[in-house]
C-alpha atoms as a PDB file:
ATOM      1  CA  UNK A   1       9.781 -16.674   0.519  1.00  0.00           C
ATOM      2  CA  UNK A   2       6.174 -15.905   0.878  1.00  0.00           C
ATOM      3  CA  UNK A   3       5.912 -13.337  -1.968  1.00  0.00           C
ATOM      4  CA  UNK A   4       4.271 -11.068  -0.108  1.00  0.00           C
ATOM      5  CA  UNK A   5       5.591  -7.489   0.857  1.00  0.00           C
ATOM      6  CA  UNK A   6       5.344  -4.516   1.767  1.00  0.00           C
ATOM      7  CA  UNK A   7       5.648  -1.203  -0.207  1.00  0.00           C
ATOM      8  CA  UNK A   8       6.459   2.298   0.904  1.00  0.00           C
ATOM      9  CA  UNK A   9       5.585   5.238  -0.973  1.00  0.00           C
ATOM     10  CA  UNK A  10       5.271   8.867   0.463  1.00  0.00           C
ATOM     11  CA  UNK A  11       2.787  11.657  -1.206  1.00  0.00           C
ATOM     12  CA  UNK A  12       2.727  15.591   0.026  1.00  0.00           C
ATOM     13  CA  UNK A  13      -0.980  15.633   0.769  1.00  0.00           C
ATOM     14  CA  UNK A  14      -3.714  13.529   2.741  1.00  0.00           C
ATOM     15  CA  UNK A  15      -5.781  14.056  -0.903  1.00  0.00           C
ATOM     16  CA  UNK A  16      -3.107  12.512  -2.269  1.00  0.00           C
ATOM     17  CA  UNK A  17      -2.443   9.867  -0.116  1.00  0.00           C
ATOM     18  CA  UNK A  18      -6.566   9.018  -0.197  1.00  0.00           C
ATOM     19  CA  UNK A  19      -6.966   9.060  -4.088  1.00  0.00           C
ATOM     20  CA  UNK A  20      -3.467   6.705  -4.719  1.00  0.00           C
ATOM     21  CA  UNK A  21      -4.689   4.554  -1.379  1.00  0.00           C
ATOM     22  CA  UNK A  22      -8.228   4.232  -3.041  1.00  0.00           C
ATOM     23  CA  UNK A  23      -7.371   3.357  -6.327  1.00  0.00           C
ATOM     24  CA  UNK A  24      -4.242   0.998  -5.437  1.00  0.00           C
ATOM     25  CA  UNK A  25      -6.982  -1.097  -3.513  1.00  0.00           C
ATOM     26  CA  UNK A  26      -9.556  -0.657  -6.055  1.00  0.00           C
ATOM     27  CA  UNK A  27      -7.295  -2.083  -8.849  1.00  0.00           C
ATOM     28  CA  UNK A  28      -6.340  -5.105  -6.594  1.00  0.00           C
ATOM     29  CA  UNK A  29      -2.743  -3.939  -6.528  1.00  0.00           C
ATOM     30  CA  UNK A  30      -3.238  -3.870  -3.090  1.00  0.00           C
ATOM     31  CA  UNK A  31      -5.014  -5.920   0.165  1.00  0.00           C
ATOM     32  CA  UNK A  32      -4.725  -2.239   2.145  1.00  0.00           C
ATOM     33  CA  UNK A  33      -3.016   0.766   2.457  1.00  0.00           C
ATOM     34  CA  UNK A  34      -2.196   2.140   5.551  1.00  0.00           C
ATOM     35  CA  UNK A  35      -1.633   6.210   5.397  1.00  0.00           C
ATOM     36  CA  UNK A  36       0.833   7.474   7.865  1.00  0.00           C
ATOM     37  CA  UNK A  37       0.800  11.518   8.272  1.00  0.00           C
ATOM     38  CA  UNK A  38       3.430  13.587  10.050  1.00  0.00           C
ATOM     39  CA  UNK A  39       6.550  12.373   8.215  1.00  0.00           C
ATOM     40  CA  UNK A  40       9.303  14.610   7.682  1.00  0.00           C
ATOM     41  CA  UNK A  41      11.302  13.258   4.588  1.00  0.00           C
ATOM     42  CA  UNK A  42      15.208  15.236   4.151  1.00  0.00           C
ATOM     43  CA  UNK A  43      16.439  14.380   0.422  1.00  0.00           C
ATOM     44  CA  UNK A  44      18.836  15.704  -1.800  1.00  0.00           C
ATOM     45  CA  UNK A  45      16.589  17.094  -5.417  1.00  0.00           C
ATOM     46  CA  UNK A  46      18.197  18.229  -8.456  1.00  0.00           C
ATOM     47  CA  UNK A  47      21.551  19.004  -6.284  1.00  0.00           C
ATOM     48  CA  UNK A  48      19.271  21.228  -3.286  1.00  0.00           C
ATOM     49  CA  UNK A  49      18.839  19.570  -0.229  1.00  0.00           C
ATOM     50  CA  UNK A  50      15.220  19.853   0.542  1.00  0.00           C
ATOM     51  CA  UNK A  51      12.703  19.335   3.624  1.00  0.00           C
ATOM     52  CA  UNK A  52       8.691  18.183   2.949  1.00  0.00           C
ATOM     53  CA  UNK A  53       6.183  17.094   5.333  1.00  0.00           C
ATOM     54  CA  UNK A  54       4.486  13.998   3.574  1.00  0.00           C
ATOM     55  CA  UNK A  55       2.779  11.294   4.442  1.00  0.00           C
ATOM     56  CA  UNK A  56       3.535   7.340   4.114  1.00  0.00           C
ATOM     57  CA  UNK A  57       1.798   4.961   2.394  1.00  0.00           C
ATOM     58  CA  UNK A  58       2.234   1.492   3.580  1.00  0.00           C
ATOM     59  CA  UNK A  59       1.303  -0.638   0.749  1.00  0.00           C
ATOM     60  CA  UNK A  60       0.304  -4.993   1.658  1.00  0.00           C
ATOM     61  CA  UNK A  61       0.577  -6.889  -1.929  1.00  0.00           C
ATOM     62  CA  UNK A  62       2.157  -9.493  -3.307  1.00  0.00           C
ATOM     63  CA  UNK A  63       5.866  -9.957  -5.089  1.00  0.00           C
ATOM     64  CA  UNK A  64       3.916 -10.541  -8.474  1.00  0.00           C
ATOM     65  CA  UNK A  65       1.686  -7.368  -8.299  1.00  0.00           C
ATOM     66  CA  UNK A  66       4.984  -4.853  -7.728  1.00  0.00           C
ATOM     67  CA  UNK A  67       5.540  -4.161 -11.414  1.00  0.00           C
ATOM     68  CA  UNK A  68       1.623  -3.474 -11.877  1.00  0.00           C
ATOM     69  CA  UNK A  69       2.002  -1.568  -8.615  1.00  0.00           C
ATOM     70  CA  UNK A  70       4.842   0.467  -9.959  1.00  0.00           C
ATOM     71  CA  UNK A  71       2.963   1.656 -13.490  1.00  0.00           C
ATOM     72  CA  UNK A  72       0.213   2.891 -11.608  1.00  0.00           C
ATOM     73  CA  UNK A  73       2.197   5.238  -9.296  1.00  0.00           C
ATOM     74  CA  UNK A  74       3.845   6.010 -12.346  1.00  0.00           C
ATOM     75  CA  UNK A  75       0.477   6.574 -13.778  1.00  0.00           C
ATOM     76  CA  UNK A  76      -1.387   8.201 -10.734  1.00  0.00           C
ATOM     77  CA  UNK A  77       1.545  10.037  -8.722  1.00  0.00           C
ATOM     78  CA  UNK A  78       1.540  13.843  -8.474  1.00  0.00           C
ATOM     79  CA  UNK A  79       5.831  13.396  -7.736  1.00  0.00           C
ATOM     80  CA  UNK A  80       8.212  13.306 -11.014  1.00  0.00           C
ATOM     81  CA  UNK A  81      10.051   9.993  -9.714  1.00  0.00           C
ATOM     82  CA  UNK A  82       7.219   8.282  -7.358  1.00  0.00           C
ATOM     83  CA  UNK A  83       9.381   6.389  -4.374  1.00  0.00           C
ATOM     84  CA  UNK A  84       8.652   2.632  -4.293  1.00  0.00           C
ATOM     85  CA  UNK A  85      11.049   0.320  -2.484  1.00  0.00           C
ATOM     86  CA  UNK A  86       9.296  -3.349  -1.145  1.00  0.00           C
ATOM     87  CA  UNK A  87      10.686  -5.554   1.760  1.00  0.00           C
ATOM     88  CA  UNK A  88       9.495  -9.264   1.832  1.00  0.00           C
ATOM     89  CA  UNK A  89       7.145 -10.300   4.608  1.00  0.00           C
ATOM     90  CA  UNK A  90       8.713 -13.506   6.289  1.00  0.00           C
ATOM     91  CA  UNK A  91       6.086 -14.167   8.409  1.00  0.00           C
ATOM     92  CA  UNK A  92       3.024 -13.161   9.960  1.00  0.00           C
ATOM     93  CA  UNK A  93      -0.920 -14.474  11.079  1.00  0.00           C
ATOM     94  CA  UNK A  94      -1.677 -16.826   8.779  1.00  0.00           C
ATOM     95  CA  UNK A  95      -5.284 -15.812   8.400  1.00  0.00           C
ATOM     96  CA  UNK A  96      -4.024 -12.060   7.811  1.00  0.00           C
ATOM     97  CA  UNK A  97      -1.616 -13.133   5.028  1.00  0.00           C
ATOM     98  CA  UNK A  98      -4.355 -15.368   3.201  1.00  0.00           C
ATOM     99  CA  UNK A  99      -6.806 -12.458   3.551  1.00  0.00           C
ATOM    100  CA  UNK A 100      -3.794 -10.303   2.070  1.00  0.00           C
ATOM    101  CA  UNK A 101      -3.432 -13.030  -0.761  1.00  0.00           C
ATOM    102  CA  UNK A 102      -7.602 -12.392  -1.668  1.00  0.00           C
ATOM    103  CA  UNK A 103      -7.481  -8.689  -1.779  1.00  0.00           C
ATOM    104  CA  UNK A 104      -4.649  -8.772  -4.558  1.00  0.00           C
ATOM    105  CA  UNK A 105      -6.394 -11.644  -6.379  1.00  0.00           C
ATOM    106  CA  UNK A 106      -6.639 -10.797 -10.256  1.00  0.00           C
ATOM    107  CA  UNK A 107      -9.713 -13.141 -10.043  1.00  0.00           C
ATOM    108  CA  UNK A 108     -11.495 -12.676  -6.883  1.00  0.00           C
ATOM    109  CA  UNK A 109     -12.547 -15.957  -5.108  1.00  0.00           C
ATOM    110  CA  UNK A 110     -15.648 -16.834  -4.071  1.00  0.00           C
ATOM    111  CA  UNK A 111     -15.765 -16.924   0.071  1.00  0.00           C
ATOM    112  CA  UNK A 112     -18.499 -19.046   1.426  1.00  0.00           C
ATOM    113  CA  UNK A 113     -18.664 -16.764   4.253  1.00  0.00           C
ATOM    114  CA  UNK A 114     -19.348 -13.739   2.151  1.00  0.00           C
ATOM    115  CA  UNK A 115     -18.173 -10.652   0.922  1.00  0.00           C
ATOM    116  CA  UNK A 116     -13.940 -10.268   1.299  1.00  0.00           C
ATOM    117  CA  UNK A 117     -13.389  -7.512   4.348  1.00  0.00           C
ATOM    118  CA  UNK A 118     -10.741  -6.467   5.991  1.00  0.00           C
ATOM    119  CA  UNK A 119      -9.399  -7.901   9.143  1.00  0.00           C
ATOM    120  CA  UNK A 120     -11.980  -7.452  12.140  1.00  0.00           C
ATOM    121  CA  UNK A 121     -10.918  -4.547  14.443  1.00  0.00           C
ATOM    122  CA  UNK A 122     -11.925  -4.816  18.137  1.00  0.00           C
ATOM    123  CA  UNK A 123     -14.894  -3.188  19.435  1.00  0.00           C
ATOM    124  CA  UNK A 124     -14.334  -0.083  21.613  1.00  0.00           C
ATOM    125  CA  UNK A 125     -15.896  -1.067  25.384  1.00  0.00           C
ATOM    126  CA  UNK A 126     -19.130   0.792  25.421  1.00  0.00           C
END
């Protein structure tokens, strides 16, 4: 096991989604947060079946950070029962998964090569 997963979590609003993303990555408790709009979730609430649009949030942290993870959407959710469910990453670019290990980091590391970003994103041809 690598401990590292990935979390889903839905919210009904892109403010939503951008305030929990934010402050998820701000408090470490996550490397990124991807937000996904235009999903349709169909549950069963309080005995009424019921239709929302939401949108995802795709959450890249480490095993040891879920229960920290879980207090704050506890903490910052708008929902009454906040969805969290986390699948292990088995695998995946090296370089990606150590950057994922630095942006959860209680203690940030120093990087020789400066300041921790994100992986690099092609250019768009000009």
């Amino acid at each position: 096991m690598s401990g590292r997963v990935v979390a889903l979590s839905t919210v009904g609003s892109a403010e939503e989604a951008d305030r929990l993303a934010r402050a998820l990555v701000e408090r470490r408790l996550a490397a990124c947060v991807n937000v996904v709009p235009g999903v349709v979730s169909h549950y069963r609430w309080q005995g009424q079946l019921q239709r929302d649009e939401e949108r995802l949030l795709v959450i890249k942290t480490r095993a040891e950070r879920i229960e920290a993870l879980r207090d704050a959407l506890r903490e910052l959710h708008p929902y009454e029962l906040p969805e969290l469910v986390a699948f292990e990453i088995s695998a995946g670019s090296p370089e990606y998964l150590k950057w994922l290990d630095e942006g959860v980091a209680r203690e940030p590391r120093a990087r020789a090569r400066g300041p921790l970003r994100g992986p690099r994103r092609p250019r768009s041809p000009r």
